[in-house]
N, C-alpha and C. Protein backbone atom coordinates (compact mmCIF):
# COMPACT_ATOMS: atom_id res chain seq x y z
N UNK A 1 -28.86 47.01 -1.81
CA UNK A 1 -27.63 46.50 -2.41
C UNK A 1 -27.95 46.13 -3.86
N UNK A 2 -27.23 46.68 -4.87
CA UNK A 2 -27.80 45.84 -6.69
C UNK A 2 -27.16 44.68 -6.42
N UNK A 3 -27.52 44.60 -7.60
CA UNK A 3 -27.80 42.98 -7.94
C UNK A 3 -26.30 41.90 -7.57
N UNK A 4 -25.45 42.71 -9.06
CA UNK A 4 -23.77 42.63 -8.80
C UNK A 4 -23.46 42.77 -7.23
N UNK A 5 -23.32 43.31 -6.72
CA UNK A 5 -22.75 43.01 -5.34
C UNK A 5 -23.57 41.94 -4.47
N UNK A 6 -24.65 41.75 -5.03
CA UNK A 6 -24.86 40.77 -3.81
C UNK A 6 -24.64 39.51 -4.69
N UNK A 7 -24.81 39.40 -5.61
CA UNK A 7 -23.82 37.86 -6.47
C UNK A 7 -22.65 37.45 -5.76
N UNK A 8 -22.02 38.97 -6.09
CA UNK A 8 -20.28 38.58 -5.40
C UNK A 8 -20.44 38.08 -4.18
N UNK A 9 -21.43 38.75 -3.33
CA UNK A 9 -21.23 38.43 -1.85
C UNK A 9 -21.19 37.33 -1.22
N UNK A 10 -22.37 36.58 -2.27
CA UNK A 10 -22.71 35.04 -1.74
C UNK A 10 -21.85 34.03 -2.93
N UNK A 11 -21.29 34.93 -3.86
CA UNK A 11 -20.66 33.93 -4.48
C UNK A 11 -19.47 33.20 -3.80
N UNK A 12 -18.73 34.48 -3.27
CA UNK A 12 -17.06 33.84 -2.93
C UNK A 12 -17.41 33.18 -1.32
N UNK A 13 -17.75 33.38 -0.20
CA UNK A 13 -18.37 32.12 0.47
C UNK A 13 -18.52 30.88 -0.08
N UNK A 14 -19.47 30.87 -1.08
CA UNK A 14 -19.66 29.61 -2.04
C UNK A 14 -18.44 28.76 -2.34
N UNK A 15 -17.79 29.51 -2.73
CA UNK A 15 -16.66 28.92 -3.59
C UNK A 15 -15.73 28.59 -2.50
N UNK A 16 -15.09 29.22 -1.30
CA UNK A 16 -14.89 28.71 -0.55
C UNK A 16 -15.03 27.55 0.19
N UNK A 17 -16.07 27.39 0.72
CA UNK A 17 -16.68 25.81 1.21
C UNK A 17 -16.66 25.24 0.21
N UNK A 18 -16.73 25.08 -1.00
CA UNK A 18 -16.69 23.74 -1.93
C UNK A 18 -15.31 22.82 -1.91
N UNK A 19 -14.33 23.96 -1.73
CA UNK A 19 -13.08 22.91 -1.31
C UNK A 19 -12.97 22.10 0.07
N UNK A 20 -14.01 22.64 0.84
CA UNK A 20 -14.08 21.72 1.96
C UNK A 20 -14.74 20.45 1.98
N UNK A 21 -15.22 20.33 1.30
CA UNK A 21 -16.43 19.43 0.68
C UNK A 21 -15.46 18.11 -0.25
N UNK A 22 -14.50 18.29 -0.79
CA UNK A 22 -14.08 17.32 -1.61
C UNK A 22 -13.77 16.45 -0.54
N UNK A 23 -13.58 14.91 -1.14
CA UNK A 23 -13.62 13.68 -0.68
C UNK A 23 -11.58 13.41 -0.62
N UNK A 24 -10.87 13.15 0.08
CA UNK A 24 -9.68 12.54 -0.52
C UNK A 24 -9.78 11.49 -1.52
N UNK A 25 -8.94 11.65 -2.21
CA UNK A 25 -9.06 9.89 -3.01
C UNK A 25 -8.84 8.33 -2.20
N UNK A 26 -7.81 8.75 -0.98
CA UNK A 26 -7.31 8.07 -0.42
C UNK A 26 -7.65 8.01 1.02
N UNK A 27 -7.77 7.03 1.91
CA UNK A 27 -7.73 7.31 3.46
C UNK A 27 -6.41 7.43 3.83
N UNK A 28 -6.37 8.11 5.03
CA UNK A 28 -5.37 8.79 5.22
C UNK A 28 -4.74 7.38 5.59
N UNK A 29 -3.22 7.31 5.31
CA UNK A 29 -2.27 6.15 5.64
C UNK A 29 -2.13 5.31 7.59
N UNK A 30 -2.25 4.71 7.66
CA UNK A 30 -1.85 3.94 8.86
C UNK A 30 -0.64 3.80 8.97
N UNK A 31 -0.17 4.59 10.22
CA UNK A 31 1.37 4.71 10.58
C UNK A 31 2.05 3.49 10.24
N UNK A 32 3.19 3.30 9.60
CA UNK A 32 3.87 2.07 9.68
C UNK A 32 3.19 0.86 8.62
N UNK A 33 2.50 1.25 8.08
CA UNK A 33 2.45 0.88 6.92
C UNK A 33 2.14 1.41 5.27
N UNK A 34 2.21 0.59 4.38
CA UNK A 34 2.29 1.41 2.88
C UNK A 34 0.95 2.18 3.07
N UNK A 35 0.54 3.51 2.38
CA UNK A 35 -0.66 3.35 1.97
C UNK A 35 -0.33 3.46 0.55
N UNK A 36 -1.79 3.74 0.12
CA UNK A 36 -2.46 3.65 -1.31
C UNK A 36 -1.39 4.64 -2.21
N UNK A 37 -0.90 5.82 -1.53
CA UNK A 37 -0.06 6.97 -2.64
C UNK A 37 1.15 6.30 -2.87
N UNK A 38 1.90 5.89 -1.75
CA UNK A 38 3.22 5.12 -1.57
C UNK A 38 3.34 4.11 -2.75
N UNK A 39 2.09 3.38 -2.29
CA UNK A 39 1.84 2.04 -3.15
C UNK A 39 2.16 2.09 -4.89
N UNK A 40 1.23 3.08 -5.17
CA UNK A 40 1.08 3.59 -6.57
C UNK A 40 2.14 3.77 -6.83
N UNK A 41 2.72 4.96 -6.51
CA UNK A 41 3.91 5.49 -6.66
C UNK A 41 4.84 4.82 -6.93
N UNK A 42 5.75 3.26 -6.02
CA UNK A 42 6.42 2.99 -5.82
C UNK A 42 6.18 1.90 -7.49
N UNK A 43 5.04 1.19 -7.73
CA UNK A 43 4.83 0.56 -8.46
C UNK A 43 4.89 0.63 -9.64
N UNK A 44 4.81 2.51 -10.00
CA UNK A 44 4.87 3.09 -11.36
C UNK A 44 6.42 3.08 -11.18
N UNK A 45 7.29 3.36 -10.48
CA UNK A 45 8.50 3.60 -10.32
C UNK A 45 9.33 2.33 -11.01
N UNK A 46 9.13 0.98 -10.49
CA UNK A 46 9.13 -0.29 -10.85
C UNK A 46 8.34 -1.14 -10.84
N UNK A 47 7.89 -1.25 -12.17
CA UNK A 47 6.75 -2.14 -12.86
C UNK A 47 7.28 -3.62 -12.71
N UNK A 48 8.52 -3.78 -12.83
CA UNK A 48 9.21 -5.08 -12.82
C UNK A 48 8.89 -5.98 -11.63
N UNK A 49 9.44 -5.15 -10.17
CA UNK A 49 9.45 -5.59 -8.63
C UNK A 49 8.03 -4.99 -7.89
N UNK A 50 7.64 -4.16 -8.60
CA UNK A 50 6.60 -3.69 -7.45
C UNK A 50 7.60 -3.39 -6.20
N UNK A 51 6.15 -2.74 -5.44
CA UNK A 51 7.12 -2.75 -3.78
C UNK A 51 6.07 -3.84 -2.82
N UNK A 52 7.02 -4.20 -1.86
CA UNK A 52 6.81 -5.30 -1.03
C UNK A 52 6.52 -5.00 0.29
N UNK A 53 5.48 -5.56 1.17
CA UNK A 53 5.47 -5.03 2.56
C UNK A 53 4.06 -5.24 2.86
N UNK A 54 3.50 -4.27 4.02
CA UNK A 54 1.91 -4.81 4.63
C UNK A 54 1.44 -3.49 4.36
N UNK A 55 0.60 -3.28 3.28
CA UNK A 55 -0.24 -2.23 2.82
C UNK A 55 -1.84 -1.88 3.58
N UNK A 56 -2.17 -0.60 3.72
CA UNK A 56 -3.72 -0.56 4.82
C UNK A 56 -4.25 -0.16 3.54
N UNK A 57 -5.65 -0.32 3.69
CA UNK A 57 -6.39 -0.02 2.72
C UNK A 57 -7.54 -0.11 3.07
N UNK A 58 -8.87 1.21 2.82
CA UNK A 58 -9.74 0.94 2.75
C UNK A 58 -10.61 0.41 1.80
N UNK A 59 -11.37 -0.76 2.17
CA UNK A 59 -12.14 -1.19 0.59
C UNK A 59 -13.45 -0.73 0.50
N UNK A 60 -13.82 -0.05 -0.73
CA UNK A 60 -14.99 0.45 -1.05
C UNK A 60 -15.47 -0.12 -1.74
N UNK A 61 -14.82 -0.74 -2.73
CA UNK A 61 -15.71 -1.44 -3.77
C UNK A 61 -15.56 -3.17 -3.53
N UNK A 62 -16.78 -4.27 -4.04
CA UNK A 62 -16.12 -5.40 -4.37
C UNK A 62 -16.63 -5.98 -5.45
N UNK A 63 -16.14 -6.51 -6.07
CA UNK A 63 -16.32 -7.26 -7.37
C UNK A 63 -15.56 -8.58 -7.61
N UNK A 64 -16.17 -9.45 -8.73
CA UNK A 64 -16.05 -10.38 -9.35
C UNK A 64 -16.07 -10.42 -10.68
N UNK A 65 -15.40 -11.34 -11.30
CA UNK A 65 -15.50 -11.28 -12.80
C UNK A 65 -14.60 -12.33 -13.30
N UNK A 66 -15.05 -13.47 -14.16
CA UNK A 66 -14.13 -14.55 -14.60
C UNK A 66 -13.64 -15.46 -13.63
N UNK A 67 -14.24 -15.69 -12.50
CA UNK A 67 -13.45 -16.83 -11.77
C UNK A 67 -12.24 -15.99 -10.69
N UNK A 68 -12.78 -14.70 -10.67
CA UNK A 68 -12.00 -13.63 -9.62
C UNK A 68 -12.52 -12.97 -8.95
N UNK A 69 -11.79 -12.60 -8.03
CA UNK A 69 -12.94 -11.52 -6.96
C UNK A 69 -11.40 -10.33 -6.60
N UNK A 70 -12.63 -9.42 -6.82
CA UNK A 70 -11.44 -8.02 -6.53
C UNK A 70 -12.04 -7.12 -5.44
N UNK A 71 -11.18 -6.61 -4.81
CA UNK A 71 -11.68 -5.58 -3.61
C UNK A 71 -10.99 -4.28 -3.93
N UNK A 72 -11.57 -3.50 -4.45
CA UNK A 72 -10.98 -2.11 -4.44
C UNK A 72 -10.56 -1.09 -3.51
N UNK A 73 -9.89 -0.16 -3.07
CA UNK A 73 -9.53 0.90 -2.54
C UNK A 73 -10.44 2.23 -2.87
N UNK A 74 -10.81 1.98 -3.88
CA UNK A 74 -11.50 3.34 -4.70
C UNK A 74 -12.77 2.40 -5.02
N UNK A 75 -13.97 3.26 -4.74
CA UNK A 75 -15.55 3.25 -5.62
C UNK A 75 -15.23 2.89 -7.49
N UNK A 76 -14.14 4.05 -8.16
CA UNK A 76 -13.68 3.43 -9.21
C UNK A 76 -12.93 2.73 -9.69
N UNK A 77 -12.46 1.55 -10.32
CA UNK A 77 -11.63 0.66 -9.88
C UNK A 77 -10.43 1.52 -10.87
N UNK A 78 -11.04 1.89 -12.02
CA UNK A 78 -9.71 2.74 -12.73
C UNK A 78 -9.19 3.88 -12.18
N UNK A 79 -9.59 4.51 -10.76
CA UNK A 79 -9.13 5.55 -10.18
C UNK A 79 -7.91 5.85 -10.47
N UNK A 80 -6.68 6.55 -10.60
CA UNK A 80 -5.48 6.51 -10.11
C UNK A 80 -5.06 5.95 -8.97
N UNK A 81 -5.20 6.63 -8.05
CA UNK A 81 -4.76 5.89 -6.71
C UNK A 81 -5.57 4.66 -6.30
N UNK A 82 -6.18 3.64 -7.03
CA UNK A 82 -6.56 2.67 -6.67
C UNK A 82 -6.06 1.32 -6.34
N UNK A 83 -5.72 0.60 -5.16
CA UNK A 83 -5.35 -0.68 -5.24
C UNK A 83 -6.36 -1.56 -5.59
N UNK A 84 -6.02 -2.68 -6.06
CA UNK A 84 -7.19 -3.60 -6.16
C UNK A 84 -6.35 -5.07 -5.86
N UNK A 85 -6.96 -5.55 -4.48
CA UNK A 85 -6.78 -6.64 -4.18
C UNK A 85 -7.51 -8.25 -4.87
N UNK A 86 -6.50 -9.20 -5.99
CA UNK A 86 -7.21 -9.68 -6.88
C UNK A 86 -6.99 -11.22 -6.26
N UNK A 87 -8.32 -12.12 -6.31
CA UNK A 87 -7.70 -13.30 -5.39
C UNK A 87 -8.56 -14.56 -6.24
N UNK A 88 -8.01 -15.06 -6.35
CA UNK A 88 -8.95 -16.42 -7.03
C UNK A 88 -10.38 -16.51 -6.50
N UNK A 89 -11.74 -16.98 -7.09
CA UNK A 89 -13.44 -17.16 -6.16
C UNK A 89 -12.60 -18.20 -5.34
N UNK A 90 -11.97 -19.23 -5.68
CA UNK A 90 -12.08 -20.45 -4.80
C UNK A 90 -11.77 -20.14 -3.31
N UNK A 91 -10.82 -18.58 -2.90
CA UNK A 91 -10.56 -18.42 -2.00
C UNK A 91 -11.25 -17.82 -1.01
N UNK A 92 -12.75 -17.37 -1.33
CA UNK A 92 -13.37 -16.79 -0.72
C UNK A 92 -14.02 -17.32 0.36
N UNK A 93 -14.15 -18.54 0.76
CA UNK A 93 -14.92 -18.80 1.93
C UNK A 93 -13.54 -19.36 2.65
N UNK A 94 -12.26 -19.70 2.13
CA UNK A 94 -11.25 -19.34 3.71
C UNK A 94 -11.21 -18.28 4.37
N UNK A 95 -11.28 -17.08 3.07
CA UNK A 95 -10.78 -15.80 3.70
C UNK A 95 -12.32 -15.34 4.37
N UNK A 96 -13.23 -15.46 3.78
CA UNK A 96 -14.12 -15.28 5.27
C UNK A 96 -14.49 -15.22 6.02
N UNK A 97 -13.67 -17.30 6.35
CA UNK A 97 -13.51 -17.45 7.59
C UNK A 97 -12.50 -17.21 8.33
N UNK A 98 -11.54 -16.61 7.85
CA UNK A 98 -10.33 -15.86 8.50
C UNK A 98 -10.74 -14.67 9.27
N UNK A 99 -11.74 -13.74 8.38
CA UNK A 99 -11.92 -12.38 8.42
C UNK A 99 -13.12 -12.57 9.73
N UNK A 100 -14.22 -13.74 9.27
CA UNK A 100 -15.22 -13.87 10.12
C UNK A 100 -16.35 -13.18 9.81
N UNK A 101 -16.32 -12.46 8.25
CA UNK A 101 -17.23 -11.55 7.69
C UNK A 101 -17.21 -11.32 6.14
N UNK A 102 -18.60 -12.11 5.79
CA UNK A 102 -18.72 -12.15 4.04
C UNK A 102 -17.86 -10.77 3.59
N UNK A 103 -17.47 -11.42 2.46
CA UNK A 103 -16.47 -10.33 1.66
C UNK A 103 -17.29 -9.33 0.78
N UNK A 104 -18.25 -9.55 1.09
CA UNK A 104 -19.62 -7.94 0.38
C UNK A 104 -19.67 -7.41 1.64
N UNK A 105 -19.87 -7.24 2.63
CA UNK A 105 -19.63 -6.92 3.69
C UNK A 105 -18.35 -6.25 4.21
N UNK A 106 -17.57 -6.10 3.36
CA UNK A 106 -16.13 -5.23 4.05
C UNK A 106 -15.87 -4.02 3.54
N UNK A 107 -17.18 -3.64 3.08
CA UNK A 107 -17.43 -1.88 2.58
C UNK A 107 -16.64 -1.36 3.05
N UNK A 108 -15.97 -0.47 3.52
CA UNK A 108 -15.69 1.12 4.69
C UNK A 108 -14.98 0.60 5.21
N UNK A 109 -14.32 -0.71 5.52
CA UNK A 109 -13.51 -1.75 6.76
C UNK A 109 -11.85 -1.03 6.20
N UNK A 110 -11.37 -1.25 7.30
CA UNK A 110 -10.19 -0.53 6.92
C UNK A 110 -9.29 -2.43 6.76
N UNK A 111 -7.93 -2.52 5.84
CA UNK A 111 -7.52 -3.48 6.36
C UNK A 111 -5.90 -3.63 6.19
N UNK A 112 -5.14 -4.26 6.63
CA UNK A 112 -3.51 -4.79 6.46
C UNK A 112 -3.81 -6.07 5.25
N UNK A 113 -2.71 -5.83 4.35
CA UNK A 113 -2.50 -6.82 3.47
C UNK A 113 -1.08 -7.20 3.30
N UNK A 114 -0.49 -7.95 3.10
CA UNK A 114 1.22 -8.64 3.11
C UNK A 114 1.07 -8.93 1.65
N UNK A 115 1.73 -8.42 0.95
CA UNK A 115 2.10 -9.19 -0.39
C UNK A 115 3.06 -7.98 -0.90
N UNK A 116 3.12 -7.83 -2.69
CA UNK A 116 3.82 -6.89 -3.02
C UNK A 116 2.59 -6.41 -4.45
N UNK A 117 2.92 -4.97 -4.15
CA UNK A 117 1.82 -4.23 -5.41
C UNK A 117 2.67 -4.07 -6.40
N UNK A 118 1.89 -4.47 -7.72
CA UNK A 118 2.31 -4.41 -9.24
C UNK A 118 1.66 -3.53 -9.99
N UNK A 119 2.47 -3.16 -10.82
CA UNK A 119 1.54 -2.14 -11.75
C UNK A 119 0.98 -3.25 -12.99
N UNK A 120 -0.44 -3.16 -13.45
CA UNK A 120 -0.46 -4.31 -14.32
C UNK A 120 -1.74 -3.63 -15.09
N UNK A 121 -1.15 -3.69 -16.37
CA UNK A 121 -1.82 -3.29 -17.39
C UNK A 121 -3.47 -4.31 -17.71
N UNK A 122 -4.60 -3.32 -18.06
CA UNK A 122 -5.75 -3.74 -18.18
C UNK A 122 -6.37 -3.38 -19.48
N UNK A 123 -6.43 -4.35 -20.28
CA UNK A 123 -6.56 -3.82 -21.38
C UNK A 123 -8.27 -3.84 -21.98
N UNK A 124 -8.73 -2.83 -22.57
CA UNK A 124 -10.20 -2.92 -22.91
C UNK A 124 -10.64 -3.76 -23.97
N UNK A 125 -11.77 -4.56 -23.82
CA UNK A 125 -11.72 -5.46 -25.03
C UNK A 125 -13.25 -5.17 -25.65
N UNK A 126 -12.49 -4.87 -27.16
CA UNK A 126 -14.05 -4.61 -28.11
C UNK A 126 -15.47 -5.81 -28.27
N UNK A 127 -16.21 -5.61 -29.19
CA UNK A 127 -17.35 -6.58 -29.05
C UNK A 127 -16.74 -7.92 -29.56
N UNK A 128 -16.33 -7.80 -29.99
CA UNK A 128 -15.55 -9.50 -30.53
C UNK A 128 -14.91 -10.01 -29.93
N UNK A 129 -14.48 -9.35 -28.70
CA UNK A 129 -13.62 -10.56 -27.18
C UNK A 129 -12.17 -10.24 -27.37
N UNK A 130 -11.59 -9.65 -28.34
CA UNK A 130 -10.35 -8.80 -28.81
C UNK A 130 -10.19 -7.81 -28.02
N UNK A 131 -8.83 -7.56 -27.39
CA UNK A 131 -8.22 -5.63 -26.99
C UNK A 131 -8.38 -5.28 -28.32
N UNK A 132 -8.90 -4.38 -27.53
CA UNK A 132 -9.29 -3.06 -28.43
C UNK A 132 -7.97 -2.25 -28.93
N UNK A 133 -6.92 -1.98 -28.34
CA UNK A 133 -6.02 -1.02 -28.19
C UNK A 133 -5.79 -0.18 -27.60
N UNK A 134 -6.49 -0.11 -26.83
CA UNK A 134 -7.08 0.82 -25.39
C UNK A 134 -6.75 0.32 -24.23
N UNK A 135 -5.94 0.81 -23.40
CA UNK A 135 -5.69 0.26 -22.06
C UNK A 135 -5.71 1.40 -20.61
N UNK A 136 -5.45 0.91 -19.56
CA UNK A 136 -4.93 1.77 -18.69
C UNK A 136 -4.36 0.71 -17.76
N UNK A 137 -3.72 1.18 -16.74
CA UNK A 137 -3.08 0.93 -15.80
C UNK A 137 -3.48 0.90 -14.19
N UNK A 138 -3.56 -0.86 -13.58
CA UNK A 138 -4.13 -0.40 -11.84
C UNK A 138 -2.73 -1.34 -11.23
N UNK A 139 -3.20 -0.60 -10.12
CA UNK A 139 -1.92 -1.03 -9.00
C UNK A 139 -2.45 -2.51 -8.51
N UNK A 140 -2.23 -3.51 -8.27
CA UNK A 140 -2.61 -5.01 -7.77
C UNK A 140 -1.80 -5.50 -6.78
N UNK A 141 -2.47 -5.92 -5.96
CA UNK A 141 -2.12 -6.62 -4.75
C UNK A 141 -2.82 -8.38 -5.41
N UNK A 142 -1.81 -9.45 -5.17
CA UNK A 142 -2.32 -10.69 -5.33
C UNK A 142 -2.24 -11.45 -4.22
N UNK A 143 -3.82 -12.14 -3.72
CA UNK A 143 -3.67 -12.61 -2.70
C UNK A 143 -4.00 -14.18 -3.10
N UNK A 144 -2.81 -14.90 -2.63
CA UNK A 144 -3.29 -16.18 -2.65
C UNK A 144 -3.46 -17.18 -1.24
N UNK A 145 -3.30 -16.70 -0.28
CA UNK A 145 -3.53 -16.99 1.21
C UNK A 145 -4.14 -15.87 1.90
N UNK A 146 -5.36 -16.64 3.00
CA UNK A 146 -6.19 -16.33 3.78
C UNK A 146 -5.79 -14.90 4.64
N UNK A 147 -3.77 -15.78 5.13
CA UNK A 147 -3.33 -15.04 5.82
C UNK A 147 -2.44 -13.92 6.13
N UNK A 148 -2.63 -13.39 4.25
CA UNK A 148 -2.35 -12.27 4.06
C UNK A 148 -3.18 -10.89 4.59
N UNK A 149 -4.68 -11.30 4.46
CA UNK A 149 -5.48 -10.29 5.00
C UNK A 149 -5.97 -10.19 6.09
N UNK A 150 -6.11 -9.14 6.63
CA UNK A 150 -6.49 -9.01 8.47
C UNK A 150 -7.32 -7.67 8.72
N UNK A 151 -7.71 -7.38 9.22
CA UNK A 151 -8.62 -5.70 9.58
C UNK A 151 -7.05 -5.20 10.41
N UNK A 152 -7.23 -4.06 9.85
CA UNK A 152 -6.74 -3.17 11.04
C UNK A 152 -7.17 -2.72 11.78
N UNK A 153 -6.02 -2.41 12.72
CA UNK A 153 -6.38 -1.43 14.28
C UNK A 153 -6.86 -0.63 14.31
């Protein structure tokens, strides 16, 4: 067989399976409640109201920063389809003990949240502690009670 044909041969196989291989951005939605596309969606739609209801979400990421703790939907928090659940530090050892499991610990955990998602601008700030002029946009869930969050089924 030359060379050219056997490139092609093993090329297009190749290329095939690589689309099998991609990751969703999103876990797939839990019947009967928002997921993550809905969420977004509904929030870019109205920035004003957000939409309201019990959203599932898996959290991949968690973080802190300034006297906050955030739980992401996405590894990147600027993803598009990312929620990010944003809750005061002080609330972290109720909701622990709600959950029954440190909040670094809820990697991969799938969960129900009650509140309403906002679209809310994040703006980048240069070396002098100033926005830069640079921004983007994440979807937010604000939790200020324990007993908004729960694992799902």
């Amino acid at each position: 067989m030359n060379r050219p044909a056997l490139l092609a041969s093993l090329l297009v196989p190749l290329l095939l399976t690589t689309g099998c291989a991609h990751r969703l951005a999103a876990a797939p939605p839990v019947p009967g409640y928002i997921g993550n596309y809905e969420a977004v969606r509904a929030a870019q739609d109205d920035p004003a109201r957000g939409i309201s209801g019990t959203f599932a979400l898996s959290v991949q990421a968690v973080g802190s920063e300034g006297g906050r703790i955030y739980l992401n939907s996405e590894r990147d928090y600027r993803h598009p389809l990312n929620i990010t659940l944003s809750m005061d530090a002080a609330l972290r050892p109720a909701l622990e003990a709600a959950l029954g499991l440190k909040l670094d610990y809820l990697q991969n955990r799938r969960l129900l949240v009650g509140g309403t998602a906002r679209r809310v601008r994040i703006d980048f700030i240069n070396a002098s502690g100033q926005p830069s002029g640079k921004y983007y946009y994440q979807t937010q869930i604000s939790v200020s009670d324990p007993r908004q969050v729960r694992f799902a089924p």
